[in-house]
Protein backbone atom coordinates (compact mmCIF):
# COMPACT_ATOMS: atom_id res chain seq x y z
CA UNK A 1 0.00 0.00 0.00
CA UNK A 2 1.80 3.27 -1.06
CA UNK A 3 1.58 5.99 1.10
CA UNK A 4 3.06 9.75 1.23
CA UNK A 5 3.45 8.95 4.79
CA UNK A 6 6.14 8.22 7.18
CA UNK A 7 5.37 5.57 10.31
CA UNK A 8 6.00 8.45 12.44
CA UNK A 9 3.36 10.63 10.49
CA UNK A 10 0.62 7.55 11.36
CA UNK A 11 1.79 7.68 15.29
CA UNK A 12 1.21 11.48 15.43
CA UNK A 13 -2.11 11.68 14.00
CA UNK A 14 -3.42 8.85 16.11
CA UNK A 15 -1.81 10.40 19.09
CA UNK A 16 -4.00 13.46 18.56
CA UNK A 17 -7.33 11.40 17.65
CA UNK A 18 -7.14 10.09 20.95
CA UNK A 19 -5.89 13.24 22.74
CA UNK A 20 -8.65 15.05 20.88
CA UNK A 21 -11.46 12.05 21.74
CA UNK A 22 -10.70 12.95 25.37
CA UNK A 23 -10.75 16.95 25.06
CA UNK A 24 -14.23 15.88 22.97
CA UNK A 25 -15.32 14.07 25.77
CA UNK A 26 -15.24 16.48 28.78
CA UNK A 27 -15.74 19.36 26.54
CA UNK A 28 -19.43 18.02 25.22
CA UNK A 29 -20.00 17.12 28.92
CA UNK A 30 -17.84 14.76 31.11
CA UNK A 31 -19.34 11.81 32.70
CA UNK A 32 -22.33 13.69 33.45
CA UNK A 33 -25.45 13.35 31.74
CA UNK A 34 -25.33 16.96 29.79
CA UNK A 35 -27.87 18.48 27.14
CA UNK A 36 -25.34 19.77 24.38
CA UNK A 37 -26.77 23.57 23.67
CA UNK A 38 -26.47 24.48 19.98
CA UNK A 39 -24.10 26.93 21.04
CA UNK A 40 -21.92 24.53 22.22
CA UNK A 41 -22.50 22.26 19.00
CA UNK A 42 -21.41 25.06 16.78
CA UNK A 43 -18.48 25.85 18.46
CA UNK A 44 -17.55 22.75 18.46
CA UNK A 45 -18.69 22.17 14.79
CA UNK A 46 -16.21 24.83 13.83
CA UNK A 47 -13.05 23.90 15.79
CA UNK A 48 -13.47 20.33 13.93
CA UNK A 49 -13.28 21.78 10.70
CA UNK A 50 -10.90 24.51 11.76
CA UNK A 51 -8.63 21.62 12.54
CA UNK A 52 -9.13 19.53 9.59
CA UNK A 53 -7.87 22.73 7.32
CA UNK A 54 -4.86 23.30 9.52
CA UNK A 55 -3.93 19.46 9.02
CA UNK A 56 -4.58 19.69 5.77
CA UNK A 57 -2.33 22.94 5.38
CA UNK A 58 0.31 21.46 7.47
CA UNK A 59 0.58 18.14 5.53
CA UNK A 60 0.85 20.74 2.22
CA UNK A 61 3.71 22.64 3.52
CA UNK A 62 5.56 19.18 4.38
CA UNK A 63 4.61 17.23 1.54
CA UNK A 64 6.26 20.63 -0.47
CA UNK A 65 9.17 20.27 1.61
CA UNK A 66 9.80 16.67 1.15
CA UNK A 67 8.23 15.95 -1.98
CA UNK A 68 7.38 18.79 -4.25
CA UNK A 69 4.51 21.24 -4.36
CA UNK A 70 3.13 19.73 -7.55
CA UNK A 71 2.56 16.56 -5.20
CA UNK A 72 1.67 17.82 -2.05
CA UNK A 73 -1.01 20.23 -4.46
CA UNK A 74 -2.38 16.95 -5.29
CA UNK A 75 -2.20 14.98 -1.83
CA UNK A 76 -3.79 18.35 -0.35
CA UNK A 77 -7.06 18.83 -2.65
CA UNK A 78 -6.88 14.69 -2.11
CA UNK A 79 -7.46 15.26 1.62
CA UNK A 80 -9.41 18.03 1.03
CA UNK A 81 -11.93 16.21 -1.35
CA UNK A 82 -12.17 13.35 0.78
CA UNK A 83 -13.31 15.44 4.09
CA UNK A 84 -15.90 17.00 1.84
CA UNK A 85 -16.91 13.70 1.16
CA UNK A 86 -16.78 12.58 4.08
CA UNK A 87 -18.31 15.02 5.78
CA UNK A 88 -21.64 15.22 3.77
CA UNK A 89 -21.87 11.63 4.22
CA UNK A 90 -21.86 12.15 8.09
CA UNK A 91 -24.88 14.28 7.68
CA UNK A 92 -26.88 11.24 6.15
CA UNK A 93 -25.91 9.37 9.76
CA UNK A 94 -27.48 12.12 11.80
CA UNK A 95 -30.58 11.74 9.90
CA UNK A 96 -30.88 8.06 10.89
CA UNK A 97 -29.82 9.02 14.77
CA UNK A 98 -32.13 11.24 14.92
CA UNK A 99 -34.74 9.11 13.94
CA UNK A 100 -33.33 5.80 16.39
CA UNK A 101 -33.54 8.79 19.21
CA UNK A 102 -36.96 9.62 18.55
CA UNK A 103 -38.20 6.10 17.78
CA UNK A 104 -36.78 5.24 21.96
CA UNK A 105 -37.59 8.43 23.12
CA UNK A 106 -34.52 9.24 24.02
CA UNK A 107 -34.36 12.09 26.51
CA UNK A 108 -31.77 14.46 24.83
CA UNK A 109 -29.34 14.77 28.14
CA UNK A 110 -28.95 10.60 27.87
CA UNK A 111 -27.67 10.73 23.86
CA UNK A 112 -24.13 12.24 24.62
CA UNK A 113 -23.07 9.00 25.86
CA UNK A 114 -24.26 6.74 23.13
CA UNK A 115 -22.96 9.06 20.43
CA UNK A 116 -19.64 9.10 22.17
CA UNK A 117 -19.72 4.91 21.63
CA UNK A 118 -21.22 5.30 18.04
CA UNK A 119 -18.05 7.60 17.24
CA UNK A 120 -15.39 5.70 18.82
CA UNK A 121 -17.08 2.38 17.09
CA UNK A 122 -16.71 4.57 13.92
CA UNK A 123 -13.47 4.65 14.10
CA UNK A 124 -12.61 1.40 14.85
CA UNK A 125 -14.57 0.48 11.72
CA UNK A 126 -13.16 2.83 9.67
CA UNK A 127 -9.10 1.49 10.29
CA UNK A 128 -10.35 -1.96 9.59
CA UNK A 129 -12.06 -0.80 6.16
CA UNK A 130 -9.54 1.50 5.44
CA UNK A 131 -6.63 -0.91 6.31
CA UNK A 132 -8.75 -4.08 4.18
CA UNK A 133 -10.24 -1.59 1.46
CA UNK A 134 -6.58 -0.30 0.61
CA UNK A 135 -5.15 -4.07 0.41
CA UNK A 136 -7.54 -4.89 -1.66
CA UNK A 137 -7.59 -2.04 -3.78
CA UNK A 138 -3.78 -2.25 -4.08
CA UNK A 139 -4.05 -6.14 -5.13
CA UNK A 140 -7.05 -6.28 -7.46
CA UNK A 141 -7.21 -2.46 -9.24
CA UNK A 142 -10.18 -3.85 -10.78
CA UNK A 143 -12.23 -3.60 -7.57
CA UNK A 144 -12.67 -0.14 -7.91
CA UNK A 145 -15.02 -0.92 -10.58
CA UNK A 146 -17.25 -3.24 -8.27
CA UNK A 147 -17.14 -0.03 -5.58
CA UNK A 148 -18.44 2.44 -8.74
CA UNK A 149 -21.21 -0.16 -9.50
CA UNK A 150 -21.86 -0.68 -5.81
CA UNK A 151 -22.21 3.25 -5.17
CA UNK A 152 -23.89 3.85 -8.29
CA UNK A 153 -26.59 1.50 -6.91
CA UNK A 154 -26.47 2.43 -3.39
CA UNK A 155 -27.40 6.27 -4.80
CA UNK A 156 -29.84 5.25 -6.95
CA UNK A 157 -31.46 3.17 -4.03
CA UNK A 158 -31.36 6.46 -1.56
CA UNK A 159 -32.87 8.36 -4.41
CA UNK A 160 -36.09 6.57 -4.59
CA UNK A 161 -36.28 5.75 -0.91
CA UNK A 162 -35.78 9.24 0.44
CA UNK A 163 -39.17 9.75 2.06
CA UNK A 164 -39.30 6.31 2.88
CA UNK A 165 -38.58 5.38 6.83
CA UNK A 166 -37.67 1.62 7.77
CA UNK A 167 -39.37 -0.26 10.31
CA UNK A 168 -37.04 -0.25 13.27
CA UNK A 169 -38.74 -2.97 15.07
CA UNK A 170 -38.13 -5.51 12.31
CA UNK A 171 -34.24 -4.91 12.43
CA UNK A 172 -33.25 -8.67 12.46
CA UNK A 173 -30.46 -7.79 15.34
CA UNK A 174 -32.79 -5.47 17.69
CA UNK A 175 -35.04 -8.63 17.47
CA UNK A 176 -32.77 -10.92 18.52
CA UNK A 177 -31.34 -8.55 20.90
CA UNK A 178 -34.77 -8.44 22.52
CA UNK A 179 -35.13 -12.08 22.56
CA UNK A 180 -31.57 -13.31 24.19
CA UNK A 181 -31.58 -10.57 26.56
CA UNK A 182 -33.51 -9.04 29.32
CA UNK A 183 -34.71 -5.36 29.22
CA UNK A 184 -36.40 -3.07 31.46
CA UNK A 185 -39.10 -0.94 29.89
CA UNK A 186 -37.68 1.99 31.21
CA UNK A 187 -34.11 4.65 30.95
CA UNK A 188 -32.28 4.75 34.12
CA UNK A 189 -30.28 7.76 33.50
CA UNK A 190 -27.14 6.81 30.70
CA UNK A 191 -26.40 3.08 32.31
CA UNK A 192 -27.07 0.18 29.80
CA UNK A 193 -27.81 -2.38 32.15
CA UNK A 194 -28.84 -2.12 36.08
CA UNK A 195 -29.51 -4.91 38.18
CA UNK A 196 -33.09 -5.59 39.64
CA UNK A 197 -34.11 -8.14 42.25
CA UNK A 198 -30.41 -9.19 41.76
CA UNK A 199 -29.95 -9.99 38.43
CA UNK A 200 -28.32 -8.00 35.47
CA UNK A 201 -31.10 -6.72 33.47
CA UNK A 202 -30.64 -3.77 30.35
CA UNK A 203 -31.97 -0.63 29.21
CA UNK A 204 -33.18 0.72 26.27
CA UNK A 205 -30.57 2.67 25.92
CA UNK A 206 -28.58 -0.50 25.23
CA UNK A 207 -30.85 -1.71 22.37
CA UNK A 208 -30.18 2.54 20.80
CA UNK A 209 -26.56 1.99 20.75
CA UNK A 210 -26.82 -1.50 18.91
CA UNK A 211 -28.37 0.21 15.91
CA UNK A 212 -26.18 3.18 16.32
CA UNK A 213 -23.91 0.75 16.13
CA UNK A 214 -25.15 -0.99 12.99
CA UNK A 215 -25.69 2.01 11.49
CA UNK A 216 -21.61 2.26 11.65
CA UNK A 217 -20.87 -0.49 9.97
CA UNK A 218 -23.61 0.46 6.81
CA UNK A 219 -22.34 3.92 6.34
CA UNK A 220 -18.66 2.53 6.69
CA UNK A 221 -19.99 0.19 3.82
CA UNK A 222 -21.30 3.45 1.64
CA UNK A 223 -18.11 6.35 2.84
CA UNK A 224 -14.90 3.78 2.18
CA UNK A 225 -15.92 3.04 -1.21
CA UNK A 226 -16.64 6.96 -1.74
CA UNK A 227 -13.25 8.22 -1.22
CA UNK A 228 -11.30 5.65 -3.17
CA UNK A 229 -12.67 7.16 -5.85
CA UNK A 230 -10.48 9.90 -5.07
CA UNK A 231 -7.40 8.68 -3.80
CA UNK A 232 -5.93 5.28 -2.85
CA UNK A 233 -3.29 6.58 -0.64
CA UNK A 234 -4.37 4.49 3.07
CA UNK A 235 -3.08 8.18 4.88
CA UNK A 236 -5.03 10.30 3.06
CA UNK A 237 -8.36 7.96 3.22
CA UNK A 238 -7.86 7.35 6.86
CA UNK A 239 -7.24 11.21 8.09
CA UNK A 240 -9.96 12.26 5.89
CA UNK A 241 -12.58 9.65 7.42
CA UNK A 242 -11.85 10.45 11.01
CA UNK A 243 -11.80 14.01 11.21
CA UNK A 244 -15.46 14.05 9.82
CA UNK A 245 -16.45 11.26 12.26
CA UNK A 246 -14.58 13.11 14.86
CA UNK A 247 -16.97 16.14 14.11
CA UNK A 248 -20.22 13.87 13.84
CA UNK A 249 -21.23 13.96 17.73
CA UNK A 250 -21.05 18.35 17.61
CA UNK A 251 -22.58 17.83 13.97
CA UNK A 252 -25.70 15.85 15.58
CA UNK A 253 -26.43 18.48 18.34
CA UNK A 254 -25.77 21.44 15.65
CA UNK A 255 -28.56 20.02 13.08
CA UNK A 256 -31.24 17.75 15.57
CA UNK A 257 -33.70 20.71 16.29
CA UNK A 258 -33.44 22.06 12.60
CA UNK A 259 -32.93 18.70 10.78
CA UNK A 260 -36.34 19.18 9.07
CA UNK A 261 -35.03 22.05 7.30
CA UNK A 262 -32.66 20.31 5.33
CA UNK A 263 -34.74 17.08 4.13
CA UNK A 264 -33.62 17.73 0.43
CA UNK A 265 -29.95 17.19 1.19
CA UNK A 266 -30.91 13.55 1.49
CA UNK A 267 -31.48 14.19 -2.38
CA UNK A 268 -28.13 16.09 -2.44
CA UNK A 269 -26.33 13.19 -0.95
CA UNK A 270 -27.89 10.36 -3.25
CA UNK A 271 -26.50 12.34 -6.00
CA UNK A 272 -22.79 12.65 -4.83
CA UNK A 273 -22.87 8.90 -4.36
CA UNK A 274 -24.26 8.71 -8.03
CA UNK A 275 -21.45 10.77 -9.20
CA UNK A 276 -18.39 9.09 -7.64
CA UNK A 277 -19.65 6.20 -8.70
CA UNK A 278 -19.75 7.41 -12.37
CA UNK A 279 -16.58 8.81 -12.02
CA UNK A 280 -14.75 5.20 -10.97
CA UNK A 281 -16.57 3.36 -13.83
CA UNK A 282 -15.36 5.96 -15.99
CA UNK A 283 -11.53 6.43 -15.10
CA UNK A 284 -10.24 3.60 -17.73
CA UNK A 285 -11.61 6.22 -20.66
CA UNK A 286 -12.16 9.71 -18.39
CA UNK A 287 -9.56 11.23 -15.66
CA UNK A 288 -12.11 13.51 -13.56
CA UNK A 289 -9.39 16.07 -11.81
CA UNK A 290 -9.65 15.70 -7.85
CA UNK A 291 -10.61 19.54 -8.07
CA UNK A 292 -13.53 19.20 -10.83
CA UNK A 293 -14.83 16.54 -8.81
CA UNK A 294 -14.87 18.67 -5.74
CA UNK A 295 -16.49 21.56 -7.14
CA UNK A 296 -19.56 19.37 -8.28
CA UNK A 297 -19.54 17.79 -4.70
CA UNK A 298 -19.70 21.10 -3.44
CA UNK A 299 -22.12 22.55 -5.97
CA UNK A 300 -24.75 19.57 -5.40
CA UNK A 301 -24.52 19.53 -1.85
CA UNK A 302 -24.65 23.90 -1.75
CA UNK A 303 -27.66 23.41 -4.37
CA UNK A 304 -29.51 20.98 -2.03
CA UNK A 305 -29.15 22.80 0.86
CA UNK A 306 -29.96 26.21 -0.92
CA UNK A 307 -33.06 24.54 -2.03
CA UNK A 308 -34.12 22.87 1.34
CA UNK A 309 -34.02 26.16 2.83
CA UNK A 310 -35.92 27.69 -0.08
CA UNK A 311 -38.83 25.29 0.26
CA UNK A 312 -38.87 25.85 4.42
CA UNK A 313 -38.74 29.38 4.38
CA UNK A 314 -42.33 29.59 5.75
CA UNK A 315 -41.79 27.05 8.35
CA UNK A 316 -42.30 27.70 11.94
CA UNK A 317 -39.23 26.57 13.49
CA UNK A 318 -39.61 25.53 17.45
């Protein structure tokens, strides 16, 4: 797997995820249960991206150093390109938290915790896909074509379902959940499991963070595919993915009261999928530049969002 990176540059980045995931954690509340304000959300919203530029300007003015600027140009708009990605992908797993919340009735101090699990389960998801997806990628080129098909179809299949909401209840692994395991029919603050009369029984909040869970794994499925289409490079797929998953939990509390507004960026993100997965099935007979493809990424997702807030104008928001 070739990489611009050095081992060391891989031990310093995952240094700071984890340094970061800790700031994160007593930042958006501590071990206490903690309603995140939008305020906070925003802030919080912007340091993530703030940080994500000044990584990507730093790896620039090494990659110039060390390898060129024509190179680290390249590497740069890679990175760049893939947190765009990335990052409009994230929104589409809000959406679907937002809807596992309010389907348990999730009191909103009680979802800091489970998003904190969903992200770190991200991101163990992410370093096995990225690590796998970059083997394979490396060892059979033609797989790329199987990920254009597989987006292509995955786009398509968000475009005519966007309206559509699936029956939560008849998740095959919340049933059997429900079945092997005991659960009390009420929250009991953020624990997942209490014990009554003596034995270890669970909360609902433990059946939430299974399908956050599972959710991980089937956007993991949909964003790793995504930004190969971009760039093969394992550094530049795996820095990309995690600082818009490290954003996600301040990108949930920034959009959950206003998420209504923005229903046509479900439309938005069905057609970025479409396009990178024209763009791979294309690449033997078309070379899309990485910064053509980001300007349509960015015009699609600015045109849905434009639109969505075009449409709501006259809503009442509470």
């Amino acid at each position: 797997m070739h990489s611009v990176a050095q081992p060391w540059m891989w031990a310093v980045f995952i240094a700071f995820v984890l340094a970061m995931l800790a700031v994160d954690v007593f930042a958006l509340g501590g071990s206490k249960a903690h309603k995140v304000s939008v305020r906070e959300a925003a802030g919080w919203s912007i340091v993530w991206v703030a940080l994500a530029m000044a990584f990507d300007f730093g790896l620039w003015m090494y990659l110039t150093e060390t390898l060129g600027r024509e190179l680290a140009t390249a590497k740069a708009m890679e990175f760049l390109t893939g947190y765009v990605i990335e990052k409009s992908l994230s929104v589409d797993n809000v959406f679907v938290f937002l809807m596992i919340f309010a389907h348990f009735n999730v009191p909103p101090q009680h979802q800091r915790k489970v998003l904190l699990y969903g992200v770190l389960g991200a991101i163990i998801m992410r370093i096995i896909m990225v690590l796998a997806g970059s083997w394979v990628v490396t060892q059979f080129s033609w797989v790329l074509y199987l990920f254009g098909v597989f987006l292509l179809i995955t786009g398509f299949r968000m475009l005519v379902s966007v309206e559509q909401e699936p029956d939560i209840e008849a998740n095959p692994v919340l049933r059997l959940a429900k079945k092997i395991l005991p659960f009390t029919k009420e929250f009991h603050g953020e624990q997942f499991s209490i014990k009554e009369n003596g034995k270890r029984v669970f909360t609902p909040l433990l059946l939430v963070l299974i399908l956050i869970e599972i959710s991980d794994v089937i956007f993991a499925v949909d964003s790793i595919p995504a930004i190969f289409a971009v760039t093969t490079d394992p550094f530049i797929v795996f820095t990309s993915n995690i600082f818009a998953i490290m954003g996600l939990r301040a990108l949930y509390f920034l959009l959950a009261d206003m998420a209504d507004r923005f229903h046509l960026l479900k439309f938005g993100l069905a057609f970025v999928l479409m396009f990178v997965g024209i763009k791979m099935l294309i690449v033997e007979w078309m070379h899309v530049p990485t910064g053509i493809s980001l300007m349509v990424i960015g015009t699609i997702l600015g045109g849905s969002v434009i639109a969505s807030l075009f449409v709501t104008r006259h809503t009442k928001h509470k």
